[in-house]
C-alpha atoms as a PDB file:
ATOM      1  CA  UNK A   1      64.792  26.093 130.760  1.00  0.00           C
ATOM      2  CA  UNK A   2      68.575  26.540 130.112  1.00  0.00           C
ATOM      3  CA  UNK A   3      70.235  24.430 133.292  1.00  0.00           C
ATOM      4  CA  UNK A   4      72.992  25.118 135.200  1.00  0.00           C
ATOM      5  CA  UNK A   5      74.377  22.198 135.606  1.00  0.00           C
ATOM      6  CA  UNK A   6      74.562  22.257 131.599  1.00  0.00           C
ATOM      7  CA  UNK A   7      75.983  25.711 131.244  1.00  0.00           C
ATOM      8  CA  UNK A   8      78.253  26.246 134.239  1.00  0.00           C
ATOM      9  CA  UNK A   9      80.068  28.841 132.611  1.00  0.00           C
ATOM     10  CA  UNK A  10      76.750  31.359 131.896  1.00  0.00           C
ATOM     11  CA  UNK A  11      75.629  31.016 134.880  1.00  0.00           C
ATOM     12  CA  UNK A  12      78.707  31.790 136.751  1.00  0.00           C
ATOM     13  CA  UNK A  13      78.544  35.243 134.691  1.00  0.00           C
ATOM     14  CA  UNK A  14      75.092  35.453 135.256  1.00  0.00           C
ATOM     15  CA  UNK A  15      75.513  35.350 138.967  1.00  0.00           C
ATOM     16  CA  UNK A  16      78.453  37.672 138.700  1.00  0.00           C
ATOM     17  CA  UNK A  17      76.562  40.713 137.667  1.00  0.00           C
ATOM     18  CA  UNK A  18      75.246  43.077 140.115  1.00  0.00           C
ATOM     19  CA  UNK A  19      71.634  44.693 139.625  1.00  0.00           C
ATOM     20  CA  UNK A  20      72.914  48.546 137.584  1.00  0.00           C
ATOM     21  CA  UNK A  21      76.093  47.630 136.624  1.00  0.00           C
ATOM     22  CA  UNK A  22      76.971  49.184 133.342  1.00  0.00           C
ATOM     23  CA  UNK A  23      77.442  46.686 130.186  1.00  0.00           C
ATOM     24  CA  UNK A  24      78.656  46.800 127.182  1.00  0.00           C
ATOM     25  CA  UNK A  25      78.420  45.010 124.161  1.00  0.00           C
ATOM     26  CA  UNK A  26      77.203  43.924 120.075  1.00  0.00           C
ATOM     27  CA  UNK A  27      73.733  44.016 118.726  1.00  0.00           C
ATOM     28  CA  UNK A  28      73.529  40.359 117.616  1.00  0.00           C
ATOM     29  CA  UNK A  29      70.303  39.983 116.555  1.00  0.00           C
ATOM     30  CA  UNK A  30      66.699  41.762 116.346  1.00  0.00           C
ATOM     31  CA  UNK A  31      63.420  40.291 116.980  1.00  0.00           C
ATOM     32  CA  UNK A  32      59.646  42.339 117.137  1.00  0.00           C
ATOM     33  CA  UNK A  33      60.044  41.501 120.868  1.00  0.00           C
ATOM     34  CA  UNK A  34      63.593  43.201 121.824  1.00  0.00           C
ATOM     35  CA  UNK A  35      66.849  42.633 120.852  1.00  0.00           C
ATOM     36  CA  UNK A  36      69.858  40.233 121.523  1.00  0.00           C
ATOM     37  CA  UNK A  37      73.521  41.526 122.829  1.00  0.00           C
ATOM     38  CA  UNK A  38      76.908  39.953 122.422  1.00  0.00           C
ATOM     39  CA  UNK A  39      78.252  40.836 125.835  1.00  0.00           C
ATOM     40  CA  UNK A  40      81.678  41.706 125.942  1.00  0.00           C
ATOM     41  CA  UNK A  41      82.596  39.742 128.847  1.00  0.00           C
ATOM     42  CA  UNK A  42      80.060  36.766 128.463  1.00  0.00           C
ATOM     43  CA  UNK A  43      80.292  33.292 127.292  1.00  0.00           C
ATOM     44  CA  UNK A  44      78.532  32.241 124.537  1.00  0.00           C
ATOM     45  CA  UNK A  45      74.702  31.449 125.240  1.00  0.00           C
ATOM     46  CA  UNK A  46      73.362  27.896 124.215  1.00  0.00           C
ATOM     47  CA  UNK A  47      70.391  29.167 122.190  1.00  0.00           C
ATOM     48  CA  UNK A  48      69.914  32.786 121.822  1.00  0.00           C
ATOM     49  CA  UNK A  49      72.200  35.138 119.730  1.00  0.00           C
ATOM     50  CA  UNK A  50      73.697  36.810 122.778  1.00  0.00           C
ATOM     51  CA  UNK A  51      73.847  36.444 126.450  1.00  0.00           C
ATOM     52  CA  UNK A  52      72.307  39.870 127.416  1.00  0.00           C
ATOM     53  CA  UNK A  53      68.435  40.861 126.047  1.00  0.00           C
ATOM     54  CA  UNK A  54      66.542  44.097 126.017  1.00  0.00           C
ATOM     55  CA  UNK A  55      62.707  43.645 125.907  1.00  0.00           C
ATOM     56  CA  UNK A  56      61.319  46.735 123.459  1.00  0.00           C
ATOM     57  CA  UNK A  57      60.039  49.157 126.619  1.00  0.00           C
ATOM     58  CA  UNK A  58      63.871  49.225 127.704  1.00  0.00           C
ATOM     59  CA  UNK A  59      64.738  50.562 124.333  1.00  0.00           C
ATOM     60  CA  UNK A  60      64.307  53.782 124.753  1.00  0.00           C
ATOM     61  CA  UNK A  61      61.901  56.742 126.590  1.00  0.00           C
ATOM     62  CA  UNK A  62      60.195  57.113 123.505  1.00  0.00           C
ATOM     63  CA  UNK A  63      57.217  55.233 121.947  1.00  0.00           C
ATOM     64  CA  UNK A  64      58.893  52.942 118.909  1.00  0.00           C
ATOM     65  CA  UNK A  65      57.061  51.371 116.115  1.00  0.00           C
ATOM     66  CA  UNK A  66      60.260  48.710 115.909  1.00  0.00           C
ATOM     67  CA  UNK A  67      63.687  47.609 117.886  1.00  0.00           C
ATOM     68  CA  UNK A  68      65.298  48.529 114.317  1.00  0.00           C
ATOM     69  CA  UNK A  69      64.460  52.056 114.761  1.00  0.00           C
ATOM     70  CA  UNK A  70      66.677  52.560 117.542  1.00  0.00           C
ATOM     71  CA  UNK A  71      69.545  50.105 117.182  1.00  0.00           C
ATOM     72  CA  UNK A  72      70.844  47.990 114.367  1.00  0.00           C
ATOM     73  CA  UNK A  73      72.628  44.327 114.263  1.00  0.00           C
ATOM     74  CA  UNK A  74      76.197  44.922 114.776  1.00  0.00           C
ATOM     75  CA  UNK A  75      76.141  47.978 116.783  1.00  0.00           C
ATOM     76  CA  UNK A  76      77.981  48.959 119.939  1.00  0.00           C
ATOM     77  CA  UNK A  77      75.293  49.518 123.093  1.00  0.00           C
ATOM     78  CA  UNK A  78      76.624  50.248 126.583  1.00  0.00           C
ATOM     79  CA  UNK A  79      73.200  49.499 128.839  1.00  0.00           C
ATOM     80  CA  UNK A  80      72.751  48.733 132.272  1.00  0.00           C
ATOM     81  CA  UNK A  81      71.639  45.079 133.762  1.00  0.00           C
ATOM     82  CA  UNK A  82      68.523  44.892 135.179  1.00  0.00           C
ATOM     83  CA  UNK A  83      68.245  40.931 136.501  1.00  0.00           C
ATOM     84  CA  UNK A  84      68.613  37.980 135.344  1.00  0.00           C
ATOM     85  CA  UNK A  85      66.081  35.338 133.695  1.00  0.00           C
ATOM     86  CA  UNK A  86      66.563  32.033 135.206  1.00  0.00           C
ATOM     87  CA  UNK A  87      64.290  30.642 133.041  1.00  0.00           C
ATOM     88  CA  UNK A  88      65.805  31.525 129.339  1.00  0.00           C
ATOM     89  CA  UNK A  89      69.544  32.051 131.156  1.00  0.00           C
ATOM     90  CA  UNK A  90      70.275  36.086 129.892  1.00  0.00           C
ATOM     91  CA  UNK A  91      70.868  39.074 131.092  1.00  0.00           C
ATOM     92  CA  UNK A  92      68.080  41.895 131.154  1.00  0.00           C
ATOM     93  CA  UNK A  93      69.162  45.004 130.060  1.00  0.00           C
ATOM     94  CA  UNK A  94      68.324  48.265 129.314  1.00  0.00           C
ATOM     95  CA  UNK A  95      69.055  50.781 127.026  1.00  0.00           C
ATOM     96  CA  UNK A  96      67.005  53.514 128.045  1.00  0.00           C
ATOM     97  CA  UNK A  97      68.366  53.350 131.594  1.00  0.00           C
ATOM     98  CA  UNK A  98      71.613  54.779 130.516  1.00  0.00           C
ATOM     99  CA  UNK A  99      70.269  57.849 128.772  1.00  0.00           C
ATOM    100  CA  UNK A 100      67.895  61.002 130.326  1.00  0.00           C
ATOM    101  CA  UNK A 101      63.960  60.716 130.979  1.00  0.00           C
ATOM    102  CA  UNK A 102      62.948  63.521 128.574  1.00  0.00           C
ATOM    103  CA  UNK A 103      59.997  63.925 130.479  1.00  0.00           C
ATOM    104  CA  UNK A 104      61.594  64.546 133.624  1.00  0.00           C
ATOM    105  CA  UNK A 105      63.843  67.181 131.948  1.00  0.00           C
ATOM    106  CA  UNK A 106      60.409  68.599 130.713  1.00  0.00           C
ATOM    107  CA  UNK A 107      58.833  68.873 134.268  1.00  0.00           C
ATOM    108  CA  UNK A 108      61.999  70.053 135.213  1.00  0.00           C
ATOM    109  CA  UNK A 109      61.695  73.111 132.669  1.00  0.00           C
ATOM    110  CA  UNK A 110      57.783  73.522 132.846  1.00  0.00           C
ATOM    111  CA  UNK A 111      55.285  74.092 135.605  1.00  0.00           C
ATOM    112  CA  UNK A 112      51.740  73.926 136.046  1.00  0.00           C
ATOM    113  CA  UNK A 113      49.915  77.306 134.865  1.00  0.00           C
ATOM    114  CA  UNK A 114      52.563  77.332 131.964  1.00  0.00           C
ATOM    115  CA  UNK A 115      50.929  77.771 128.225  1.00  0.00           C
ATOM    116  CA  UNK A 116      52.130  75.562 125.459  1.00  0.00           C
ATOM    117  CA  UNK A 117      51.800  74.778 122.033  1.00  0.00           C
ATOM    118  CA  UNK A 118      51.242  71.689 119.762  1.00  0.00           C
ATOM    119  CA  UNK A 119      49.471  69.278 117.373  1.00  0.00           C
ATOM    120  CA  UNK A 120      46.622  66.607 118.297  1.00  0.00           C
ATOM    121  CA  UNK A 121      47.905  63.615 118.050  1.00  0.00           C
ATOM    122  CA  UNK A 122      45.053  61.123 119.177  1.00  0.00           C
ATOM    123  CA  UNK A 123      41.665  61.296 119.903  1.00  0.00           C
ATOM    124  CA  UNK A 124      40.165  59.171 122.631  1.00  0.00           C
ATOM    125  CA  UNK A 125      36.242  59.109 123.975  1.00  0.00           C
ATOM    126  CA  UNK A 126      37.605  60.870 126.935  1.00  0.00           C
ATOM    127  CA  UNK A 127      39.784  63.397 125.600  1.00  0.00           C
ATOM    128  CA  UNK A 128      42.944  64.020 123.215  1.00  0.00           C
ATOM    129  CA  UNK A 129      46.755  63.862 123.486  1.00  0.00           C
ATOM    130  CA  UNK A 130      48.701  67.127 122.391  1.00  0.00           C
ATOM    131  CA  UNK A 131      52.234  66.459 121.662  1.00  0.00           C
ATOM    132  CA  UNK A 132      53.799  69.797 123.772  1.00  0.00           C
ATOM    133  CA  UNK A 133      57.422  68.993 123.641  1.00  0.00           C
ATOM    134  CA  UNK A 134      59.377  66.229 121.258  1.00  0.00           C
ATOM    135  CA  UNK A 135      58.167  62.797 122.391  1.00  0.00           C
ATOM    136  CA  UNK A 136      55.965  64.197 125.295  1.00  0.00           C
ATOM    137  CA  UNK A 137      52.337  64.108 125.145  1.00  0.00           C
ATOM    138  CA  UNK A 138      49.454  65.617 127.253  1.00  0.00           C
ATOM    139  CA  UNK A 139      46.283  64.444 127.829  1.00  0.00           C
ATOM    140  CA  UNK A 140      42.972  67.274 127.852  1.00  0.00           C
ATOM    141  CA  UNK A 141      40.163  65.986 129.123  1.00  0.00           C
ATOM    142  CA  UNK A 142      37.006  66.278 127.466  1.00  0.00           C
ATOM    143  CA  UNK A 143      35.671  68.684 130.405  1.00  0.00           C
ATOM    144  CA  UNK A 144      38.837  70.786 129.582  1.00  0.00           C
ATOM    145  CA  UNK A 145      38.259  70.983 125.816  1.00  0.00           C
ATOM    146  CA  UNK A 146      35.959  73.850 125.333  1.00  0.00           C
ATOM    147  CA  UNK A 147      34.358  76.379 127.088  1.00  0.00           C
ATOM    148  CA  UNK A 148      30.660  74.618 126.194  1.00  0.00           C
ATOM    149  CA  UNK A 149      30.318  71.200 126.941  1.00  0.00           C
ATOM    150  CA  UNK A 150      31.290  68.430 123.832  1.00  0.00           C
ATOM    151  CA  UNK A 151      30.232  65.020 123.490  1.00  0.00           C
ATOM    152  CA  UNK A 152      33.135  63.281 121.423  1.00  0.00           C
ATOM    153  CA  UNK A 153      36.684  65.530 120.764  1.00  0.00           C
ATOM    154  CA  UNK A 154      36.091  65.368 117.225  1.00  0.00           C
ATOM    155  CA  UNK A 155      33.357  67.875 118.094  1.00  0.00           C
ATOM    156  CA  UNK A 156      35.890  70.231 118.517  1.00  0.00           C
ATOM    157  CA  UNK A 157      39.084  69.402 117.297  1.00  0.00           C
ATOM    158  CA  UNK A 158      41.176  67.229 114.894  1.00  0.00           C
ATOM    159  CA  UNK A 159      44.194  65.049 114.471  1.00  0.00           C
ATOM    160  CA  UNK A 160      46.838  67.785 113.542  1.00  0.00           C
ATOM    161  CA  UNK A 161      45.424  70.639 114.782  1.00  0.00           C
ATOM    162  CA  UNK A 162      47.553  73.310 116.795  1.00  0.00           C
ATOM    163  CA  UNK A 163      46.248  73.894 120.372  1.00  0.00           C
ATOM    164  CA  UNK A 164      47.490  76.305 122.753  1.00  0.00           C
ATOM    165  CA  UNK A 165      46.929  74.455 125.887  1.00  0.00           C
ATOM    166  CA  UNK A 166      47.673  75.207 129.692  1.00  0.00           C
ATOM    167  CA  UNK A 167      49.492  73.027 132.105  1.00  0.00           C
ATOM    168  CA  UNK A 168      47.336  71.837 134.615  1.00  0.00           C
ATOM    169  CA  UNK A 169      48.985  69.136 136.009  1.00  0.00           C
ATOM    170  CA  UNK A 170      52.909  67.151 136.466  1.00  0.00           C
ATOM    171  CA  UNK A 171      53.081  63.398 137.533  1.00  0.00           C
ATOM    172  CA  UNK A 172      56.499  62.367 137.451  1.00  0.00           C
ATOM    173  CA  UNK A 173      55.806  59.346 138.633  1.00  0.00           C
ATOM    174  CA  UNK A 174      53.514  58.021 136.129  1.00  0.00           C
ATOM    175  CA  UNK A 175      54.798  60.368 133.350  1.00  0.00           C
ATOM    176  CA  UNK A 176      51.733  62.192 132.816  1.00  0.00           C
ATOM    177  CA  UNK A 177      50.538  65.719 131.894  1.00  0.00           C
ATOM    178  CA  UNK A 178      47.130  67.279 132.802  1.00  0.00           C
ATOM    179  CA  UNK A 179      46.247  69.905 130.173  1.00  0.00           C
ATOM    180  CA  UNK A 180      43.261  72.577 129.476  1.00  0.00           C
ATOM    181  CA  UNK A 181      42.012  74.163 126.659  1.00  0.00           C
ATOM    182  CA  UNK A 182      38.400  76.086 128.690  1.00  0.00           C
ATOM    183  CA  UNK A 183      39.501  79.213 129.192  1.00  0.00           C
END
């Protein structure tokens, strides 16, 4: 645990910093689990690489294989500050909170009863994920595949195959899509 009694001076920025306040900042350093910022108005930090951390989920709306393939050491991030972790003394930030929610522009532009295109991308016991819009999936159930009943999706369809699906159902607040395939 990083004390305050030890580190006056971090904490005292810590505590200055108000809960989606915009930051900005240097990419110090990159780790599988998130990535380290130089902030531009904080002290040095006693262990880390930088005084301000994004976790990988605050990266970006998107799903990532790596931190690397959004930023890279040395660049310039603005991101907004989420809280602070008493425990490791940083800043949580995020990335993603300063740019749109694609799939919120999505619902915006789609309803349910629209018909859209796109490739299987996964196949689950229950189902498979059609990729409708760049970075947005849908899930059709099994019950929704085909007109006749299937067992497993692979029944039916494969990885890469184009559907034409229909939009059955929006939740915004989970980020979801309901799609059909049954006629």
């Amino acid at each position: 645990m990083i004390s305050g009694t030890d580190h006056p001076e971090l904490w005292a920025f810590l505590s200055s910093l108000s809960r989606g306040e915009i930051l900005s900042g240097t990419v110090a350093a990159i780790e599988y689990f998130g990535v380290f910022v130089a902030l531009d108005d904080g002290p040095d930090h006693p262990v880390f690489p930088g005084v301000g951390f994004i976790a990988v989920p605050d990266l970006s709306w998107r799903r990532i294989e790596a931190p690397s393939d959004v930023v890279h050491v040395g660049r310039r991030i603005s991101c907004v500050f989420l809280g602070f972790d008493t425990w490791n003394g940083e800043a949580r930030l995020s990335l993603r909170a300063t740019q749109p929610d694609p799939f919120q522009i999505f619902a915006d532009a789609n309803s349910v009863g629209h018909t859209l295109c796109g490739p299987v991308t996964k196949l689950v016991p229950f189902g498979v994920f059609v990729r409708v819009a760049d970075g947005i999936e849908g899930l059709i159930p099994l019950d929704e595949l085909t007109a006749t009943p299937v067992t497993a999706p692979e029944h039916a369809v494969q990885v890469g195959d184009e559907l034409t699906v229909t939009l059955t159902a929006i939740d915004r607040e989970r980020r979801r899509l309901a799609l059909s395939r049954a006629p």
